[in-house]
Protein backbone atom coordinates (compact mmCIF):
# COMPACT_ATOMS: atom_id res chain seq x y z
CA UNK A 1 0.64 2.07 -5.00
CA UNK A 2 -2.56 0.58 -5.02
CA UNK A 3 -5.67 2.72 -6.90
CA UNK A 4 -7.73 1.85 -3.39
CA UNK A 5 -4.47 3.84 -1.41
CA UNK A 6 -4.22 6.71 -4.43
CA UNK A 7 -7.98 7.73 -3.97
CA UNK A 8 -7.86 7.23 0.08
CA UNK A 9 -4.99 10.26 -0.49
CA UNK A 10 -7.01 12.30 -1.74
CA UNK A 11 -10.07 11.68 -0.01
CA UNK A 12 -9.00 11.09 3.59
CA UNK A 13 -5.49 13.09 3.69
CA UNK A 14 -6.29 16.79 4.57
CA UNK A 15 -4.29 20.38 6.00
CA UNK A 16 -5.18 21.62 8.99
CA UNK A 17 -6.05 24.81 7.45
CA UNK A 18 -8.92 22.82 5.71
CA UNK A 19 -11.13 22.87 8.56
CA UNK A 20 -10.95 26.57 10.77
CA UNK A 21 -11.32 26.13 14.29
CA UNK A 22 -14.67 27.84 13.96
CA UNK A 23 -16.08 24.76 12.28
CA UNK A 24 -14.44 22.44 13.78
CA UNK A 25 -16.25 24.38 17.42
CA UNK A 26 -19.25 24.46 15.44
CA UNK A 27 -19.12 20.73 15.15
CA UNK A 28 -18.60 20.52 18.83
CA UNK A 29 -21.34 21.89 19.67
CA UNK A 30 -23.65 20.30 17.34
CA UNK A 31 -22.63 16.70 18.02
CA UNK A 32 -21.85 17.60 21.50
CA UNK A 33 -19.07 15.17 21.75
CA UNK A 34 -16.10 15.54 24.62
CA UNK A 35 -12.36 15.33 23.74
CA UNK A 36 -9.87 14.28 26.42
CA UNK A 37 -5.75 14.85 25.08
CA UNK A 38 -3.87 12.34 26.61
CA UNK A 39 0.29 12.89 27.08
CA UNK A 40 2.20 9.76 27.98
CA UNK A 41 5.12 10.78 29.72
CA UNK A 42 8.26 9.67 31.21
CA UNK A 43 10.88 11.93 32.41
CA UNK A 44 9.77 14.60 30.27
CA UNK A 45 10.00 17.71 32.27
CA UNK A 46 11.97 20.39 30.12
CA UNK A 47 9.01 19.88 27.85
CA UNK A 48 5.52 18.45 29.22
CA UNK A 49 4.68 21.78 30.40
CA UNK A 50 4.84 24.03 27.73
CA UNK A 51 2.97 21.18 25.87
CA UNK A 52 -0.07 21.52 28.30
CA UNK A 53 -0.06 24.99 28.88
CA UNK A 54 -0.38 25.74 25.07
CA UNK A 55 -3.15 23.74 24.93
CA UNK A 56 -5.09 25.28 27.94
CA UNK A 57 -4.53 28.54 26.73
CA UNK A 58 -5.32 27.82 22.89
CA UNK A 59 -8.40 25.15 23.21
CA UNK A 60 -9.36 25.21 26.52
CA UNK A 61 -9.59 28.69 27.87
CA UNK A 62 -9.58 30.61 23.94
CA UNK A 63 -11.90 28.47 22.71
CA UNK A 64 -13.79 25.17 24.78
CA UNK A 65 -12.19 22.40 21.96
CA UNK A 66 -10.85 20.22 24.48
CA UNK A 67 -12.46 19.17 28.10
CA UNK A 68 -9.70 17.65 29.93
CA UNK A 69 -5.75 17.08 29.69
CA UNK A 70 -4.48 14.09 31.47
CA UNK A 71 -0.56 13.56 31.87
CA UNK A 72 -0.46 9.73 32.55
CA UNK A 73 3.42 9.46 34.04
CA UNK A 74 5.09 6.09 33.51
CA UNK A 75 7.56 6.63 36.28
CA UNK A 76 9.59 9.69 35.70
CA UNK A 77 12.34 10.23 38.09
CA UNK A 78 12.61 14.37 37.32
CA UNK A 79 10.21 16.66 38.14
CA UNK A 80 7.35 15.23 34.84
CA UNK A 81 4.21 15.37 37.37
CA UNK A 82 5.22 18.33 39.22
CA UNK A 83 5.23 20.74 35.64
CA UNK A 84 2.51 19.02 34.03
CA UNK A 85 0.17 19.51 37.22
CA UNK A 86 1.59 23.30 37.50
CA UNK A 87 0.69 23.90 33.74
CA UNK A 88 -3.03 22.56 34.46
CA UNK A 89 -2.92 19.23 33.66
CA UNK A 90 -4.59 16.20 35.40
CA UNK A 91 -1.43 14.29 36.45
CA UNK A 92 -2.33 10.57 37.00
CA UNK A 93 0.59 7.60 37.59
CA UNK A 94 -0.07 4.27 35.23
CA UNK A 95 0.85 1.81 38.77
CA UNK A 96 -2.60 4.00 40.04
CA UNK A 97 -4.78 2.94 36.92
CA UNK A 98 -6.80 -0.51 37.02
CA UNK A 99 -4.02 -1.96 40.19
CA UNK A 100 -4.98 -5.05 39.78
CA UNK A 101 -3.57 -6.07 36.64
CA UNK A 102 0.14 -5.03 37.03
CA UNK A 103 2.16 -2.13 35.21
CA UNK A 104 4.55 -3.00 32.75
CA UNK A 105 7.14 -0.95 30.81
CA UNK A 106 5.57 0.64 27.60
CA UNK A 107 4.56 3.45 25.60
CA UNK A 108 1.47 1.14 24.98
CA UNK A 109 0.77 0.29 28.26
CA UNK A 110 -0.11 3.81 29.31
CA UNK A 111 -2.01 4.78 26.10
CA UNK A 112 -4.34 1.48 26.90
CA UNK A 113 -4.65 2.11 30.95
CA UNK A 114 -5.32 5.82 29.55
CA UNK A 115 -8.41 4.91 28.79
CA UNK A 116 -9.35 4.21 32.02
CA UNK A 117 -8.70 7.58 33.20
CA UNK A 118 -10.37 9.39 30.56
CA UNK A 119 -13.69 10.14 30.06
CA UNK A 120 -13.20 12.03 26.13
CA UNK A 121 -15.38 10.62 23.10
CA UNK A 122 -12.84 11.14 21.05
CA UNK A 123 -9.25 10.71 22.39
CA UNK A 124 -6.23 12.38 21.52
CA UNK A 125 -2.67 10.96 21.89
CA UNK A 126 0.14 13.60 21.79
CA UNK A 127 3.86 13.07 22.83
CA UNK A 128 5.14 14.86 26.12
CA UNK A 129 8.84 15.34 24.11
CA UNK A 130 7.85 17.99 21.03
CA UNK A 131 9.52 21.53 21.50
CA UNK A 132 7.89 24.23 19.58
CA UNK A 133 4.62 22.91 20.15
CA UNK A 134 1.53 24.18 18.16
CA UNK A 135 -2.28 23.33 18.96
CA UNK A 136 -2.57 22.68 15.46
CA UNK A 137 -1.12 19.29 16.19
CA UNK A 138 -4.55 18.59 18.61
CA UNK A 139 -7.17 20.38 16.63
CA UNK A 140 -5.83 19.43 13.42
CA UNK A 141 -6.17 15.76 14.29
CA UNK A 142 -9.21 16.19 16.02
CA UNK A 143 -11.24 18.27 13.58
CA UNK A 144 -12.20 15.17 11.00
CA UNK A 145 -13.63 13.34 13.79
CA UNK A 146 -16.21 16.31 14.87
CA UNK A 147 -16.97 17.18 11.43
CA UNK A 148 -17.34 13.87 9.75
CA UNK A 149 -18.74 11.30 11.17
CA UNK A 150 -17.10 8.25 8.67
CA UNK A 151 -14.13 8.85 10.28
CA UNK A 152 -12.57 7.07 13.24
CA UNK A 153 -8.95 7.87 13.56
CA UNK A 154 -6.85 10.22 12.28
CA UNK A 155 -3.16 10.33 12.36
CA UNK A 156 -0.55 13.69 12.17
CA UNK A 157 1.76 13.65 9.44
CA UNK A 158 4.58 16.10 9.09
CA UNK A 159 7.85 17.15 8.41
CA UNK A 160 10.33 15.41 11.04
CA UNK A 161 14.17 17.55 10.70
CA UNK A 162 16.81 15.46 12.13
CA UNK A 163 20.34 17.73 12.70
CA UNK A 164 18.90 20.43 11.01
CA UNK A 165 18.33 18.56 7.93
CA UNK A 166 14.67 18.38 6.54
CA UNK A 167 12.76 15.50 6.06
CA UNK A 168 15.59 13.14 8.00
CA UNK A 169 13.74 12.12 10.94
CA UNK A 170 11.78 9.18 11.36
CA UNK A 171 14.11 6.48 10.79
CA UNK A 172 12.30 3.47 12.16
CA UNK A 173 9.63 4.37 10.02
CA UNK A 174 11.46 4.46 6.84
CA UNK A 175 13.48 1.42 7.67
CA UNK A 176 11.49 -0.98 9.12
CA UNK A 177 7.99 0.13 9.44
CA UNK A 178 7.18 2.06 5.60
CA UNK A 179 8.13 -1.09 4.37
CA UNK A 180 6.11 -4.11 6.58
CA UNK A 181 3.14 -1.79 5.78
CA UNK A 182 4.14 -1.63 1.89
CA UNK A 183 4.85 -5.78 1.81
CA UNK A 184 2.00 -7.00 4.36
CA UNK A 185 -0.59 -3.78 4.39
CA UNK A 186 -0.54 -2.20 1.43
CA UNK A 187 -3.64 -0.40 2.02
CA UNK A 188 -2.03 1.88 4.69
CA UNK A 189 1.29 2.74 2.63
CA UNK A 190 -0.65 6.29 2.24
CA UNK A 191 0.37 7.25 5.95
CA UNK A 192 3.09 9.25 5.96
CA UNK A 193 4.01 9.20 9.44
CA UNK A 194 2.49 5.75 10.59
CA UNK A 195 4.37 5.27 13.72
CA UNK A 196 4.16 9.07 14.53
CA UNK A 197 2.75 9.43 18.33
CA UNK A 198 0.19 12.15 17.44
CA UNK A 199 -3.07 10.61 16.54
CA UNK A 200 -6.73 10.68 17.59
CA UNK A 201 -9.55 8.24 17.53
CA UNK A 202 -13.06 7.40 19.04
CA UNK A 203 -13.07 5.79 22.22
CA UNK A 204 -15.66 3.16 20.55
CA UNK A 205 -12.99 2.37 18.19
CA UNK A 206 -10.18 2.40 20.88
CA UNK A 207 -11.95 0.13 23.33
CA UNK A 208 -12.10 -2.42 20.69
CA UNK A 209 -8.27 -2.76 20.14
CA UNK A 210 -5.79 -4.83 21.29
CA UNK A 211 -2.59 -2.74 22.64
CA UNK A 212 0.82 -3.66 22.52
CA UNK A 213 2.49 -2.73 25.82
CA UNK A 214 5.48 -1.47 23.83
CA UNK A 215 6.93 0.90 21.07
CA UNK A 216 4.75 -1.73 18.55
CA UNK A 217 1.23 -0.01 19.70
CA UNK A 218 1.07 2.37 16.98
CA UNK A 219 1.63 -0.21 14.16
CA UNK A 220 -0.50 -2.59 15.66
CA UNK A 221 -3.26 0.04 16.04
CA UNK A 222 -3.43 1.33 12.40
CA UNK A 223 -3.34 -2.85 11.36
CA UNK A 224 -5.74 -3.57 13.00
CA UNK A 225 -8.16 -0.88 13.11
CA UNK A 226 -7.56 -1.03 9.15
CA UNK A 227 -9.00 -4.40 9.72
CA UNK A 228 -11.76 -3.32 12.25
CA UNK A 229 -13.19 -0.60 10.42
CA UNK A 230 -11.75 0.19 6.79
CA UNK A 231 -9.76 2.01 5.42
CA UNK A 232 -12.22 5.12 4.77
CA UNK A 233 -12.79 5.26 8.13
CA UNK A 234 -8.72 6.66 8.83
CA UNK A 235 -7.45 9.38 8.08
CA UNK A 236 -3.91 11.58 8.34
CA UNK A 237 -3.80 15.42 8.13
CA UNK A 238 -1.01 17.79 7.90
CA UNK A 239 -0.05 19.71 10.90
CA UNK A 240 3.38 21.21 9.95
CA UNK A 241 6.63 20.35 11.67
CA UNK A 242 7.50 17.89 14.40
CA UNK A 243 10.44 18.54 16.70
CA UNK A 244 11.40 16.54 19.54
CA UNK A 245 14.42 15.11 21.27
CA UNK A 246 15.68 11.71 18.86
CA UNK A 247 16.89 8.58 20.22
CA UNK A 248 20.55 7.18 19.96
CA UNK A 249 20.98 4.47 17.31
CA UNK A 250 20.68 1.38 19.34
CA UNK A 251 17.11 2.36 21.28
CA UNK A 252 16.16 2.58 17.57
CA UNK A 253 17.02 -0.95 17.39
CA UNK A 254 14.88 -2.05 19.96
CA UNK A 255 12.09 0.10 18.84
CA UNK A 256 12.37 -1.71 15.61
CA UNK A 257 12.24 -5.01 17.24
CA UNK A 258 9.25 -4.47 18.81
CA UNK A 259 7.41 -3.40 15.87
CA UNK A 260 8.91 -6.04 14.02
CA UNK A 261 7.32 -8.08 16.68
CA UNK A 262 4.01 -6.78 16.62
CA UNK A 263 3.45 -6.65 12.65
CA UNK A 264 4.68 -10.34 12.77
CA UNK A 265 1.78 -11.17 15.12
CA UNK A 266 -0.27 -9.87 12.95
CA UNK A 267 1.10 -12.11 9.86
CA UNK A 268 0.61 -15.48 11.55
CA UNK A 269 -0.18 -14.70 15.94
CA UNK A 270 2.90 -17.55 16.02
CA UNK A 271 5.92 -17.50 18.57
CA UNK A 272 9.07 -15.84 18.09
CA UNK A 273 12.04 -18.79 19.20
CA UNK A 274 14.11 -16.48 20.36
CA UNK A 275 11.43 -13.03 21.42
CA UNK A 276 15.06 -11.03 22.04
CA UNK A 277 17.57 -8.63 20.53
CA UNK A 278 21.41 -8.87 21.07
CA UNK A 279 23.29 -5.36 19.95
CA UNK A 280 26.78 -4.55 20.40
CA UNK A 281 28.61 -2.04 22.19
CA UNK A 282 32.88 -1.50 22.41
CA UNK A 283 33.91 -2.01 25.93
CA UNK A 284 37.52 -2.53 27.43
CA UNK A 285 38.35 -5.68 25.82
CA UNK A 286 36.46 -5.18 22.44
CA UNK A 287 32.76 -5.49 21.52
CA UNK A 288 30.40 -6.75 24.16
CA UNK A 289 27.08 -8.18 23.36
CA UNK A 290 23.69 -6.79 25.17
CA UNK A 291 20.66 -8.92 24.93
CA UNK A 292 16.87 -7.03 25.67
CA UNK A 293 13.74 -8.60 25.72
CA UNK A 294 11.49 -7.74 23.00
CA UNK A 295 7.90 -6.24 24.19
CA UNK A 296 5.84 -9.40 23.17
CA UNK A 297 2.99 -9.18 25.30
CA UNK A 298 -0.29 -7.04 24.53
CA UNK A 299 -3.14 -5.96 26.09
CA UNK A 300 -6.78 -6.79 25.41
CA UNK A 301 -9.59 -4.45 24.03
CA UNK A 302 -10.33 -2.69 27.11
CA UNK A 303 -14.47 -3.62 26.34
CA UNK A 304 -13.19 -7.00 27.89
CA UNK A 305 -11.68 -5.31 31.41
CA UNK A 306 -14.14 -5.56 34.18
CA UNK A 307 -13.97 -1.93 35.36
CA UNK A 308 -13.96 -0.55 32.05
CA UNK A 309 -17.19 -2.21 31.35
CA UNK A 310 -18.61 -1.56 34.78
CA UNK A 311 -17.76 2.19 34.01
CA UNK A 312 -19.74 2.64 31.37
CA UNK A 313 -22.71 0.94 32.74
CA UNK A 314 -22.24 3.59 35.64
């Protein structure tokens, strides 16, 4: 590990218990900067609302940490809109954000067209699938960026049980992402959960970033905003334990794709031959192939989208 990543640990990698919520409001109110929590959802309803309604209760009605929740549904087929606009969220559909440049599948297509639809300083990023939720995960994540004002993002990092056993989730990040960041970024092998979907940032950081429509955005974000800023200005903090519903083996494989994809952008902004992944499953006659595309296109900073920029003229 390089001496630059051993001092960022211990420097820029905190507990949520290191800042109370008193300070963190006391922060708020000095500064007098506005937080918007964003949940990206798709067919998420045994979960979404619990998610909101602990934050209402905890940080909007307890205490005045956060100013709006917006649920921005990809799609969902269930009843995703329906709970999160019962529990008190702002429920808002991607297709509805900037229509004239058209939707496409991706987690980071609706984090980027979220941006739109908020109006937050800082922006917060959680995942409509975690059971158990705590409101540590949003004003854990959210405290460095109210209390010191070096710091632009700030990821979650905890413990991820898979089966019951501790410490087993994550396995896209041990497999393919810990170690791209190790070979090619070895500045940000401190994060401990790098592709974890719980992060905030300030929207003049976000607005500056390019997005990759798919499962690559969080990867691409931390590269590049490594590059954009420094690596004093990120920042990771424990919030506990992360439980949510895990993915079969094979959607692993195409999540790993697309990071794949996006770090090797990154390396040389060249052109996969072949920008697709063939996996196997056992049919009737024996093993059949099943060819994806990988997510290869991205979105620009959102400073360069018309209405963005007309918005904050406004």
């Amino acid at each position: 590990m390089l001496n630059e990543v051993e001092r960022w640990l211990a420097t820029r990698s905190w507990s949520v218990t290191d800042r109370p919520l008193h300070r963190i409001m006391a922060a708020k109110r000095g500064t007098g900067r506005t937080v918007s929590v964003v949940l990206p959802a798709l067919n998420e309803e045994e979960t979404v609302g619990d998610i909101v309604s602990v934050i209402r209760h905890d940080l909007m009605q307890q205490v005045p940490l956060v100013d709006e929740i917006v649920v921005v549904d990809s799609g969902s087929t269930d009843r995703t809109s329906e709970v999160a606009a019962a529990a008190g969220a702002r429920v808002v559909h991607r297709d509805d954000i900037l229509p004239r440049i058209p939707a496409v599948p991706g987690k980071g297509e609706v984090l980027w067209r979220s941006l739109l639809a908020t109006s937050g300083d800082i922006v917060c990023f959680i995942d409509a699938d975690l059971k158990e939720f705590s409101s540590d995960f949003v004003s854990g994540i959210v405290g460095p960026l109210l209390t010191d004002p070096e710091v632009d993002l700030v990821k979650g990092m905890y413990d991820r049980p898979l089966g019951g056993a501790a410490g087993q989730g994550g396995r896209v990040t041990e497999l393919m992402a810990r170690p791209l960041l190790n070979m090619h970024w070895p500045q940000l092998a401190g994060f401990v959960q790098p592709l974890g979907g719980e992060y905030a940032a300030r929207r003049s950081l976000l607005e500056q970033l390019p997005f990759p429509v798919g499962y690559g955005v969080e990867l691409g974000m931390l590269v590049d905003s490594l590059h954009l800023v420094g690596l004093d200005a990120l920042a990771q903090v424990d919030v506990g334990v992360r439980k949510h519903r895990h993915q079969d083996g094979q959607a692993l494989g195409r999540m790993s794709a697309a990071i794949y994809r996006t770090a090797q952008l990154r390396l040389a902004r060249g052109h996969m031959i072949r920008p697709s992944l063939t996996q196997f499953e056992r049919g009737r006659d024996g093993f059949e192939p099943r060819t994806y595309s990988v997510d290869t296109e991205e979105r620009p900073p959102m400073v360069e989208i018309a209405e963005y920029a007309k918005r904050k003229v406004a």
